[in-house]
N, C-alpha and C. Protein backbone atom coordinates (compact mmCIF):
# COMPACT_ATOMS: atom_id res chain seq x y z
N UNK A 1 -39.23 -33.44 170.31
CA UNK A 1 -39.57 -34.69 169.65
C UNK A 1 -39.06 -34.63 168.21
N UNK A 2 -38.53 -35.68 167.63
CA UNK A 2 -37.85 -35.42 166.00
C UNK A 2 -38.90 -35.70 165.31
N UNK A 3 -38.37 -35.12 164.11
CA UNK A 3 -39.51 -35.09 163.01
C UNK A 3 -38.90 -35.84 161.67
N UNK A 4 -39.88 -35.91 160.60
CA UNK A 4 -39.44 -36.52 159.49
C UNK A 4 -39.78 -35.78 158.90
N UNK A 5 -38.89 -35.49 157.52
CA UNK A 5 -39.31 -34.46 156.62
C UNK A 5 -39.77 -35.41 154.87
N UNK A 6 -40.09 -35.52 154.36
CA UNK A 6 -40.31 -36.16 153.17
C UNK A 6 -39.98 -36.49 151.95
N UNK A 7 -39.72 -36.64 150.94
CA UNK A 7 -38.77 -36.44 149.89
C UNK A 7 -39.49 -35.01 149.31
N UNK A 8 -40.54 -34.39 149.26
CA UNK A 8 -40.67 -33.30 148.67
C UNK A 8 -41.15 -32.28 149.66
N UNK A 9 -40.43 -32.46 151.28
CA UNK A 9 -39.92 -31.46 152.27
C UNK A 9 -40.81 -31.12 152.98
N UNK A 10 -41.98 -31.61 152.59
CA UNK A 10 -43.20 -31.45 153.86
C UNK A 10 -42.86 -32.49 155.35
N UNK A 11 -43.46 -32.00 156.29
CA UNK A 11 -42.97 -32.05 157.38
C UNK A 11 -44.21 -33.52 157.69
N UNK A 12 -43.80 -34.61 158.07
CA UNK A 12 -44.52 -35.52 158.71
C UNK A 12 -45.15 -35.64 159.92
N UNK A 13 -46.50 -35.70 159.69
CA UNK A 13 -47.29 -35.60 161.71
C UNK A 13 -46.81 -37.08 162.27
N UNK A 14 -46.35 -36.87 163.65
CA UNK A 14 -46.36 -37.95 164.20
C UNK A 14 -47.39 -38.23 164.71
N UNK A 15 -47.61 -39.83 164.69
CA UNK A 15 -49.32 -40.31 165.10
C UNK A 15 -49.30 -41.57 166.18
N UNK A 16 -50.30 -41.80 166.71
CA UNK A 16 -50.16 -42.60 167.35
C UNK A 16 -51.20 -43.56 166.99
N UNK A 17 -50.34 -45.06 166.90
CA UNK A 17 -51.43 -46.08 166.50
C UNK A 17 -51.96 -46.47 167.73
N UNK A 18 -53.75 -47.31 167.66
CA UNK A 18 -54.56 -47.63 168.74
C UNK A 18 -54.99 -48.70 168.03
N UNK A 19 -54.43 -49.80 166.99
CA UNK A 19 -55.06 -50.87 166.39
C UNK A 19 -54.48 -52.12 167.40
N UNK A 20 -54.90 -52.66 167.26
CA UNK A 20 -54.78 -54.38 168.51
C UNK A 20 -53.79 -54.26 167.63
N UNK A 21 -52.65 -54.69 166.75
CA UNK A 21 -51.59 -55.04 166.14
C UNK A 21 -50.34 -54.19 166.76
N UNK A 22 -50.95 -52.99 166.84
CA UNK A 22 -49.78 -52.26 166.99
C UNK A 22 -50.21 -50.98 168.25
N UNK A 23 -50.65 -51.35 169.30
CA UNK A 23 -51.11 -50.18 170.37
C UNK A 23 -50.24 -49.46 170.72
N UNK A 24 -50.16 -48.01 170.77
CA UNK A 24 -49.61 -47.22 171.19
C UNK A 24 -48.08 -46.78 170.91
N UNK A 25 -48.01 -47.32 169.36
CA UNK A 25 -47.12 -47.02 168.73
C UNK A 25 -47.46 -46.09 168.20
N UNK A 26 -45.99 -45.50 167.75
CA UNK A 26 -46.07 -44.02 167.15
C UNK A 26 -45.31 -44.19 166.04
N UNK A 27 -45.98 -43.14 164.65
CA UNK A 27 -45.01 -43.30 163.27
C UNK A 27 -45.42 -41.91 163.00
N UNK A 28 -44.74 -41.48 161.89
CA UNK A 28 -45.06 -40.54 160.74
C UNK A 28 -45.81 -40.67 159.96
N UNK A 29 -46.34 -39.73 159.70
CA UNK A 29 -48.16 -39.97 158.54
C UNK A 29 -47.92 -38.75 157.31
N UNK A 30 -47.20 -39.59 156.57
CA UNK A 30 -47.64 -38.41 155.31
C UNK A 30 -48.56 -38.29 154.69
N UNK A 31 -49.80 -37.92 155.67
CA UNK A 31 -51.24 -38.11 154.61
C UNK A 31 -51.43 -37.04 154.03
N UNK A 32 -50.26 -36.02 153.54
CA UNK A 32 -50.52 -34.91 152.73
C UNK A 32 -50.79 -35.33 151.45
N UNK A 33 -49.61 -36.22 151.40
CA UNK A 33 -49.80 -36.58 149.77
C UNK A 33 -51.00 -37.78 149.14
N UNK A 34 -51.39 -38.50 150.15
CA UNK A 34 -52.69 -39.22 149.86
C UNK A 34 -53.95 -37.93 149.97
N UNK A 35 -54.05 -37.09 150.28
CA UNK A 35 -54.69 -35.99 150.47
C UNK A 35 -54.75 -35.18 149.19
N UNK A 36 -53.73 -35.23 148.31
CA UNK A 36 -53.31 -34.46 146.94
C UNK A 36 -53.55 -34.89 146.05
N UNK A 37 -53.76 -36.60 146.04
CA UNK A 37 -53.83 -37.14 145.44
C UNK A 37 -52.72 -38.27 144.93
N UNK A 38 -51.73 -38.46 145.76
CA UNK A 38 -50.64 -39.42 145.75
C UNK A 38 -50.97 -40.17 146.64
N UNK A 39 -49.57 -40.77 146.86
CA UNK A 39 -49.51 -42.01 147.93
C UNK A 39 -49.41 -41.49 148.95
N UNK A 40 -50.26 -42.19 150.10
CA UNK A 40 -50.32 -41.59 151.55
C UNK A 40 -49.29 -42.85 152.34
N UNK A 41 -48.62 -42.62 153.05
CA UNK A 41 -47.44 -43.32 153.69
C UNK A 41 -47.07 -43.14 155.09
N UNK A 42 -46.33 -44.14 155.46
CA UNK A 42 -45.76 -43.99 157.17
C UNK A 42 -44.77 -44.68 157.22
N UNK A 43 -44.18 -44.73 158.05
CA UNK A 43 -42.87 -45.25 158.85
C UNK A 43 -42.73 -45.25 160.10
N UNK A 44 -42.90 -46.18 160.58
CA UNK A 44 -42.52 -46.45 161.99
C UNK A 44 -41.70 -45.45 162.76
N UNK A 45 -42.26 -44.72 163.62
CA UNK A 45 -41.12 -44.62 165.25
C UNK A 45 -40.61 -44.59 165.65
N UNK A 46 -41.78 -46.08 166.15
CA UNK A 46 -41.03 -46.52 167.26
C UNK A 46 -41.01 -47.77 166.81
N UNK A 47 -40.18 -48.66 167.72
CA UNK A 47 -39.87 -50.22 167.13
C UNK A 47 -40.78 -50.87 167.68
N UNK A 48 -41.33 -52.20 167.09
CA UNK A 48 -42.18 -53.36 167.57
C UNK A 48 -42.27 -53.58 168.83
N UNK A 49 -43.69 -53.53 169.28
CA UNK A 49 -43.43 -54.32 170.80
C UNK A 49 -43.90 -55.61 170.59
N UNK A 50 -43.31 -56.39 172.15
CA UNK A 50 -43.59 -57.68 172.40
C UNK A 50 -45.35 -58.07 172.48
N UNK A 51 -45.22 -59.31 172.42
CA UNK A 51 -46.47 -59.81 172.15
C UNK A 51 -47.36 -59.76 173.27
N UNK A 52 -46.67 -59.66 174.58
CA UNK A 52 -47.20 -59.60 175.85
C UNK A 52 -47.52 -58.23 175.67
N UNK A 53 -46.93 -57.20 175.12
CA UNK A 53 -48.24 -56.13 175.14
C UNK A 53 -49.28 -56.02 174.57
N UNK A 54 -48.44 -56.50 173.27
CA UNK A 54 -49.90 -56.50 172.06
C UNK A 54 -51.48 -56.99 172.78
N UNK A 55 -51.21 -57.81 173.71
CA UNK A 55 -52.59 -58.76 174.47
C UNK A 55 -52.81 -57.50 175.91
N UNK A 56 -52.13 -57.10 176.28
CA UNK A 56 -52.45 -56.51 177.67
C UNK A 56 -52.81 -55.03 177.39
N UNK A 57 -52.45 -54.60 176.64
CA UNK A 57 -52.84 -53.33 176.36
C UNK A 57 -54.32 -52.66 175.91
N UNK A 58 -55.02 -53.40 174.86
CA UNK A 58 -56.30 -53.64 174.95
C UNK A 58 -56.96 -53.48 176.35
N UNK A 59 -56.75 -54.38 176.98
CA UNK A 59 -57.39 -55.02 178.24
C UNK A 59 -57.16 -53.95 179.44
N UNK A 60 -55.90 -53.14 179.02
CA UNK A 60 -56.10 -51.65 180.27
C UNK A 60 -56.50 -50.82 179.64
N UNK A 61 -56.53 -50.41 178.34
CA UNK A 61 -57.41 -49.56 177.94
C UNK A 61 -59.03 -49.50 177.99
N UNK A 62 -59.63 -51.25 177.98
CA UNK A 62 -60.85 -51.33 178.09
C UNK A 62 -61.44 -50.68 179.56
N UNK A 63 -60.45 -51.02 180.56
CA UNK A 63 -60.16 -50.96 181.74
C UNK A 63 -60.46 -49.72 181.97
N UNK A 64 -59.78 -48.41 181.53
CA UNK A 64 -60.04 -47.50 181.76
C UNK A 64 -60.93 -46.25 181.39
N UNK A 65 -61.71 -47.31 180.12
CA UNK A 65 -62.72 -46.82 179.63
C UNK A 65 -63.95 -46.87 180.44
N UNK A 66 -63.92 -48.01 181.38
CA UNK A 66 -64.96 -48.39 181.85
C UNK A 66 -64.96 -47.66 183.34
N UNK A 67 -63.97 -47.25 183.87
CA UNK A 67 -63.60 -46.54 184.56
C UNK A 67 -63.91 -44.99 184.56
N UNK A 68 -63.92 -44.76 183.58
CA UNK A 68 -64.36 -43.12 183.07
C UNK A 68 -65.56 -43.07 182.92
N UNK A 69 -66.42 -44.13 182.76
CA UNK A 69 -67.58 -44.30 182.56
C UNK A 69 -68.39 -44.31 183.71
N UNK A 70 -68.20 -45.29 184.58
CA UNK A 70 -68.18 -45.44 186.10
C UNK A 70 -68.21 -43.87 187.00
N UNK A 71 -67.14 -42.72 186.53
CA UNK A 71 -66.54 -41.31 187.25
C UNK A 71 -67.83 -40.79 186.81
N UNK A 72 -68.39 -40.98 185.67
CA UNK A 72 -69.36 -39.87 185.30
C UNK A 72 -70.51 -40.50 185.46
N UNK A 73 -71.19 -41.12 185.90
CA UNK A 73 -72.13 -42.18 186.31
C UNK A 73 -72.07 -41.48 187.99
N UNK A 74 -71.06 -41.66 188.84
CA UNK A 74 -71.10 -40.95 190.15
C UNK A 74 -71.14 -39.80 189.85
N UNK A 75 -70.54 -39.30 189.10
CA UNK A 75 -70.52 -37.69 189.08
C UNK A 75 -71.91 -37.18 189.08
N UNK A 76 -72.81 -37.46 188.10
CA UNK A 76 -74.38 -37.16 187.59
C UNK A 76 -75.02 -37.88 189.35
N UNK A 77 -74.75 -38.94 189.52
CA UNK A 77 -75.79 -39.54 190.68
C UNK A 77 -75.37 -38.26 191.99
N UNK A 78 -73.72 -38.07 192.13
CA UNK A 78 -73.73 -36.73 193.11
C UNK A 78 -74.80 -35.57 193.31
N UNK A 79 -74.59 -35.25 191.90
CA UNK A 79 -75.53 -33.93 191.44
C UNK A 79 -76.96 -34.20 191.86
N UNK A 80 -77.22 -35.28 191.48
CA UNK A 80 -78.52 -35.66 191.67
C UNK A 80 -79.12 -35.73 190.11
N UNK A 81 -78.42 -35.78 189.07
CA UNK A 81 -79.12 -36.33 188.11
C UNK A 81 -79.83 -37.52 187.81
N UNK A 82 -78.97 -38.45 188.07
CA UNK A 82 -79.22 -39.59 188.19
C UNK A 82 -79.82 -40.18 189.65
N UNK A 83 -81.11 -40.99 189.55
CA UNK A 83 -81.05 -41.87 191.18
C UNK A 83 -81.01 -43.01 191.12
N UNK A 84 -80.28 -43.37 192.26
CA UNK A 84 -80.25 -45.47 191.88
C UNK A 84 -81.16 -45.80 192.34
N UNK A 85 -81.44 -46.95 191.80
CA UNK A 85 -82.65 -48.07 191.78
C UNK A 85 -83.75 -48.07 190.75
């Protein structure tokens, strides 16, 4: 995976955004230097997605939250932690 290096040679984490604007985009985070006491900064990635993701992406992530939620809900009722009704 490439990296970005900085103007004063520290190495940039790549991150991944999870904000409704920008899901599952990835940039560089120089939060060393907001950390030091400078400006903390990024740069894009990856390039813009379409608007049809911006809306659908949310909506499978909610998706699969609720889904994981659901696995461990059976999982505990298997065991017998949980009983229905």
């Amino acid at each position: 995976m490439a990296s970005s290096i900085c103007h004063c040679i520290r190495l940039a984490k790549i991150r991944c955004s999870w904000t409704y604007a920008n899901p599952g985009r990835r940039f560089y985070d120089f939060e060393l230097h907001q950390n030091a006491g400078g400006f903390g900064s990024f740069v894009w990635l990856d390039p813009l997605i379409c608007e049809h993701s911006i809306n659908v992406m949310p909506e499978l992530l909610g998706s699969v939250d609720r889904l994981q939620v659901e696995m461990k809900s059976a999982r505990q009722r298997e065991k017998g932690e949980i009983r229905d009704g």
